[in-house]
N, C-alpha and C. Protein backbone atom coordinates (compact mmCIF):
# COMPACT_ATOMS: atom_id res chain seq x y z
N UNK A 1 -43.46 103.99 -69.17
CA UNK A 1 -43.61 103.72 -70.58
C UNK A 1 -44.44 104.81 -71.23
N UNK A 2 -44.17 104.83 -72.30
CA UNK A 2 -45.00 105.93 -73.24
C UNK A 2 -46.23 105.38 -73.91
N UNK A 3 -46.60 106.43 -74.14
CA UNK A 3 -47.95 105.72 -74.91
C UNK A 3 -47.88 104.77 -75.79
N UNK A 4 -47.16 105.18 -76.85
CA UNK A 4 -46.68 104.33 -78.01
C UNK A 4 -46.03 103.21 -77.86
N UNK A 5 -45.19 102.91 -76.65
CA UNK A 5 -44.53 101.45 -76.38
C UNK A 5 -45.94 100.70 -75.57
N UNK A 6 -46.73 101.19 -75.06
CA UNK A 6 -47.96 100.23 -74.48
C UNK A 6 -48.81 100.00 -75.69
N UNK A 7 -48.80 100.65 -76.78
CA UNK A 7 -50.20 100.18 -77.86
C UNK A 7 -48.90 99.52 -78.52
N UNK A 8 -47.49 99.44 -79.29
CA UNK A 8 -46.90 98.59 -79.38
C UNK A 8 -46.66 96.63 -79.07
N UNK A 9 -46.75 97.20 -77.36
CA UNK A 9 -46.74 95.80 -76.60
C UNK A 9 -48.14 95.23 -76.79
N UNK A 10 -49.32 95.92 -76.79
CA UNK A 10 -50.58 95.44 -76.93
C UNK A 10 -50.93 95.18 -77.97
N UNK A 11 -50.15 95.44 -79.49
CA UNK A 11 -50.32 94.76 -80.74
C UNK A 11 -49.72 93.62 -80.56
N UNK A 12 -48.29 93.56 -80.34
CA UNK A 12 -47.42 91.96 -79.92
C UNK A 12 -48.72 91.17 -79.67
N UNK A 13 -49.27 91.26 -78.04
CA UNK A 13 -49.69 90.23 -77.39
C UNK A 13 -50.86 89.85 -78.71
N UNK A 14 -51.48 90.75 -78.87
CA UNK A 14 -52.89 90.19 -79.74
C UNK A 14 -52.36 89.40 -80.56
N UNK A 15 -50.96 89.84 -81.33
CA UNK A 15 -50.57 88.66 -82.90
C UNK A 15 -49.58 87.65 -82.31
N UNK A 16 -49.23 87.56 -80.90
CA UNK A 16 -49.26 86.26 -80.27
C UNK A 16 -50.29 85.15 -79.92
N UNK A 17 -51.63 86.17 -79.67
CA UNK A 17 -52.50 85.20 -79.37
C UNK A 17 -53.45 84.36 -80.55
N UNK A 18 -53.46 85.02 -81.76
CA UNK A 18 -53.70 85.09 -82.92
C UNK A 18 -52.56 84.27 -83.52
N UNK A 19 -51.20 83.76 -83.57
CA UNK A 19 -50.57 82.66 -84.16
C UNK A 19 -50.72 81.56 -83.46
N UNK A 20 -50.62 82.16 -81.70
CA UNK A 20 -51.24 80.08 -81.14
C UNK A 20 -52.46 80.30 -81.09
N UNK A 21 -53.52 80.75 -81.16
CA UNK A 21 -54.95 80.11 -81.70
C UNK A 21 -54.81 79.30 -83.35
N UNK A 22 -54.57 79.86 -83.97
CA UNK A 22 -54.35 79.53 -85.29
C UNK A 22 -53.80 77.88 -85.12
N UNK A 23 -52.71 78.04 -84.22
CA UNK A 23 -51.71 77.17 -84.60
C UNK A 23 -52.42 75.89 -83.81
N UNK A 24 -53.32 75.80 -82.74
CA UNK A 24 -53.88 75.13 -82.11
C UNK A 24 -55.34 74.47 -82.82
N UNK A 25 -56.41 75.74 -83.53
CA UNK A 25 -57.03 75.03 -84.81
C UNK A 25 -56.30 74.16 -85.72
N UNK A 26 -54.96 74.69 -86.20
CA UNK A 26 -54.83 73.31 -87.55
C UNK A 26 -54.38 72.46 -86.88
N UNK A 27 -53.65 72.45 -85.24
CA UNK A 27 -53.56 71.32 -84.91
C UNK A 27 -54.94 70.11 -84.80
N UNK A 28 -55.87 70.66 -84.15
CA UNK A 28 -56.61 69.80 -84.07
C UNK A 28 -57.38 69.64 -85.22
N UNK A 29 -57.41 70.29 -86.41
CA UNK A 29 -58.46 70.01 -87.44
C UNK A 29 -57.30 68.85 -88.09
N UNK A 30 -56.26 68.78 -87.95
CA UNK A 30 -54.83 67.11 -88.26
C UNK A 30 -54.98 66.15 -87.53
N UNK A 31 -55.37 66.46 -86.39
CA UNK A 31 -55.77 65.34 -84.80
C UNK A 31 -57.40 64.61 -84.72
N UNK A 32 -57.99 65.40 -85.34
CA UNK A 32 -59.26 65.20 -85.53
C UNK A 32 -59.99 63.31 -85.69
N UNK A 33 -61.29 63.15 -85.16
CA UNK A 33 -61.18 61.77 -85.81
C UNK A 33 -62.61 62.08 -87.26
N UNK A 34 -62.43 63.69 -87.22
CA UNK A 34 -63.42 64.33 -88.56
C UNK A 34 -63.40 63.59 -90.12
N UNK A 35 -61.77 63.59 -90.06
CA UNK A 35 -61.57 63.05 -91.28
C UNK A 35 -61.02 64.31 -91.65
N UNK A 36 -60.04 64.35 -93.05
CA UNK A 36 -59.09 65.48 -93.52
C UNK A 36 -59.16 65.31 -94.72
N UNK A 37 -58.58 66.68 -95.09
CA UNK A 37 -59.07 67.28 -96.70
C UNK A 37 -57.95 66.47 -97.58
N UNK A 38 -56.53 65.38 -96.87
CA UNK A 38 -55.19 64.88 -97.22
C UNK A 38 -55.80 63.46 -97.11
N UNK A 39 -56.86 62.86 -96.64
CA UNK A 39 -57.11 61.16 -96.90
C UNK A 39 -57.06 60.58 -98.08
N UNK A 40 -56.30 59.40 -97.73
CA UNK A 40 -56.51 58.53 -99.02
C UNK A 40 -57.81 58.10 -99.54
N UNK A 41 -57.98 58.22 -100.98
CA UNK A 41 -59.46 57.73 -101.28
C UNK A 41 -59.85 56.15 -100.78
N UNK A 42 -60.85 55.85 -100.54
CA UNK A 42 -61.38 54.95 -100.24
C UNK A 42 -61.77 53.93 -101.82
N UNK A 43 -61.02 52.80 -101.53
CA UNK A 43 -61.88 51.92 -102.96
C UNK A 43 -62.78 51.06 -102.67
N UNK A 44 -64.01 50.90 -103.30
CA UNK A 44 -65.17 50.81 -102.83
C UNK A 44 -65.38 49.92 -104.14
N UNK A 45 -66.86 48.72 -104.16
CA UNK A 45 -67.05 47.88 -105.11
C UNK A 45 -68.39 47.69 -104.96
N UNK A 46 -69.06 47.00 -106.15
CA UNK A 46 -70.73 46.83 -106.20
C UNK A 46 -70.88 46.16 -107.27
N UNK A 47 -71.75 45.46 -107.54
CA UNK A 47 -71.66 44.34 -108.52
C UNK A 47 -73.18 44.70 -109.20
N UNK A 48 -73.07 44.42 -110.19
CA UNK A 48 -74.62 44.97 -111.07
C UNK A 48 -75.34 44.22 -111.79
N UNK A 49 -76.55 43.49 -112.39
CA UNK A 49 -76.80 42.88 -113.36
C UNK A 49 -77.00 43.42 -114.56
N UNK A 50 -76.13 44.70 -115.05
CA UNK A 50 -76.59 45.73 -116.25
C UNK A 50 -75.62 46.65 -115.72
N UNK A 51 -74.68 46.89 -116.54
CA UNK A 51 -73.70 47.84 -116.61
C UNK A 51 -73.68 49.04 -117.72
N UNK A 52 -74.69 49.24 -118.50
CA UNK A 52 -75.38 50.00 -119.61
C UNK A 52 -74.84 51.48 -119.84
N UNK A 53 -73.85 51.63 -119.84
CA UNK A 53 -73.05 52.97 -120.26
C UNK A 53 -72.22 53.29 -119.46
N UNK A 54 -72.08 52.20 -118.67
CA UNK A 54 -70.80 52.98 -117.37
C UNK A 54 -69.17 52.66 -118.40
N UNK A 55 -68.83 53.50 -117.96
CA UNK A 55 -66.94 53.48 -118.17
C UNK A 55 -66.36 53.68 -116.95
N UNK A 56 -65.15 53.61 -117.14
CA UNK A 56 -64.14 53.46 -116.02
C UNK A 56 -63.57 55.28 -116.19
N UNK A 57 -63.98 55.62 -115.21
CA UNK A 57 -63.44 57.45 -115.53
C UNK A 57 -64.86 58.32 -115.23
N UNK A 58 -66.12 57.25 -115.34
CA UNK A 58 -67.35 57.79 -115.37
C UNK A 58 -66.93 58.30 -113.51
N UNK A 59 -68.16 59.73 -113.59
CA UNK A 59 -68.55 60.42 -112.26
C UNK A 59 -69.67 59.06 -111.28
N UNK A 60 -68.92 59.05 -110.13
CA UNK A 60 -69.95 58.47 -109.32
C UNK A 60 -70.44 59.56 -108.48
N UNK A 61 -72.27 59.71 -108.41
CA UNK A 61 -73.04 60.84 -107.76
C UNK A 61 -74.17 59.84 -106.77
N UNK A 62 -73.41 60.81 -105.66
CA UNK A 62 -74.48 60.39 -103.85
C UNK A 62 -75.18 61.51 -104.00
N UNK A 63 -76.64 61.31 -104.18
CA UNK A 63 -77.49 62.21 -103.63
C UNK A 63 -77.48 63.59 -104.39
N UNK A 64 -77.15 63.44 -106.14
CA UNK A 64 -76.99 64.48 -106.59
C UNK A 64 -75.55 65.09 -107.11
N UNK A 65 -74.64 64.52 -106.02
CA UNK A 65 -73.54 64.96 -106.03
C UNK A 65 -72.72 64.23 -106.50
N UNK A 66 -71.54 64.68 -106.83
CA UNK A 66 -69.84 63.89 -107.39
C UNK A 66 -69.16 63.53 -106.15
N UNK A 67 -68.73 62.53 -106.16
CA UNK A 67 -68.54 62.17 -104.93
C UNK A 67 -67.15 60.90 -105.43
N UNK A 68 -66.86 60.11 -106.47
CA UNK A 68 -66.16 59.77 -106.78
C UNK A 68 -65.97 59.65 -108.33
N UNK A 69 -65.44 58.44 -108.71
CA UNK A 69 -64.55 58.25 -109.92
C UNK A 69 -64.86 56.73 -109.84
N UNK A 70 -65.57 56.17 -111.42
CA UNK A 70 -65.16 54.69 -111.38
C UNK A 70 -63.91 54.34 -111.72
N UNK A 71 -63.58 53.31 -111.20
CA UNK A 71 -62.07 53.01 -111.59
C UNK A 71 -61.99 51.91 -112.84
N UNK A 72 -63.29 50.55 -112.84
CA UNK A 72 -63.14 49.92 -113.49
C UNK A 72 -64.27 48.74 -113.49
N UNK A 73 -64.59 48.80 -114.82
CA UNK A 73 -65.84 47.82 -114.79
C UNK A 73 -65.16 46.06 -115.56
N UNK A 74 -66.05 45.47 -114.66
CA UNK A 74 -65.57 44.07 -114.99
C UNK A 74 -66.67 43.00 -115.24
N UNK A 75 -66.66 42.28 -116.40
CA UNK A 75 -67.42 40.99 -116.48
C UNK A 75 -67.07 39.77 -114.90
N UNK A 76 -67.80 39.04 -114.63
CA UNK A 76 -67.29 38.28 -113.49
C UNK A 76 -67.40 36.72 -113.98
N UNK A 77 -66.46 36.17 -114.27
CA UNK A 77 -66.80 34.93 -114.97
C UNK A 77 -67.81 33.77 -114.53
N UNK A 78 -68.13 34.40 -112.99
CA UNK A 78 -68.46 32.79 -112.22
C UNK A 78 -69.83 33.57 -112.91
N UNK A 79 -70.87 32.59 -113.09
CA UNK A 79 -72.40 32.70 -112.70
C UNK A 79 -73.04 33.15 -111.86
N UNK A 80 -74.18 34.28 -112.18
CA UNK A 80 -74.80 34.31 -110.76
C UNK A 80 -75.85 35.67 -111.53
N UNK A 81 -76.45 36.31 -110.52
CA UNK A 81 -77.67 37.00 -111.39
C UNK A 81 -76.82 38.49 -111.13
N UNK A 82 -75.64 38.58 -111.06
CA UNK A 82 -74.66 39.98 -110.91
C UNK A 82 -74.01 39.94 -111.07
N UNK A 83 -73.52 40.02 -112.76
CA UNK A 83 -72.01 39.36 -113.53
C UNK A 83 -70.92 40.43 -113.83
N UNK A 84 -71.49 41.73 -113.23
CA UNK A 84 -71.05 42.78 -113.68
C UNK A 84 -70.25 43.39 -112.28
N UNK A 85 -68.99 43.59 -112.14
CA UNK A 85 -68.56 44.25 -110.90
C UNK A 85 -67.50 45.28 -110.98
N UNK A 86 -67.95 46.74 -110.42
CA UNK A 86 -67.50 47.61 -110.44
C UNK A 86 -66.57 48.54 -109.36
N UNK A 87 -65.54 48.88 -109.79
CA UNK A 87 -64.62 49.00 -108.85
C UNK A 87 -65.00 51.12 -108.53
N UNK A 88 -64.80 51.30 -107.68
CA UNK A 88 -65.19 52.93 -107.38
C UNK A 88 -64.24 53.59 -106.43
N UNK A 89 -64.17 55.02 -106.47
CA UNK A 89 -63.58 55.37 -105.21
C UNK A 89 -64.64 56.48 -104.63
């Protein structure tokens, strides 16, 4: 072989090894039990005695951060000292 067909064959192998590495990361970042950037949101609820400026569309913030979306604030007809219940994702 010539020079040029061995640095040839030795580019192949590298961008073989370089599509199944690749291809073996997104497998497992899909397999994962991490959680994925494609999950369905989670709907989440909390009940309040004072609902004082929330809307439904308002930012919900963990720790500073945006982290969801209210979906919907509700009066709760029964009695109790938390008449207010809010739906989140």
């Amino acid at each position: 072989m010539k020079r040029g067909e061995d640095l040839r064959w030795s580019q192949l192998k590298v961008g073989i090894l370089l599509v199944v590495g690749f291809l073996v990361l997104l497998w497992v970042s899909f397999n994962s039990d991490l959680g994925s950037v494609f999950d369905e949101e989670t709907l989440l609820g909390a009940r309040f005695p004072s609902a004082e400026g929330l809307v439904a569309g308002s930012p919900v913030l963990f720790l500073g951060m945006e982290t969801g979306q209210v979906r919907s604030v509700e009066l709760v007809p029964a009695g109790g000292a938390e008449p207010i219940r809010m739906t989140f994702t």
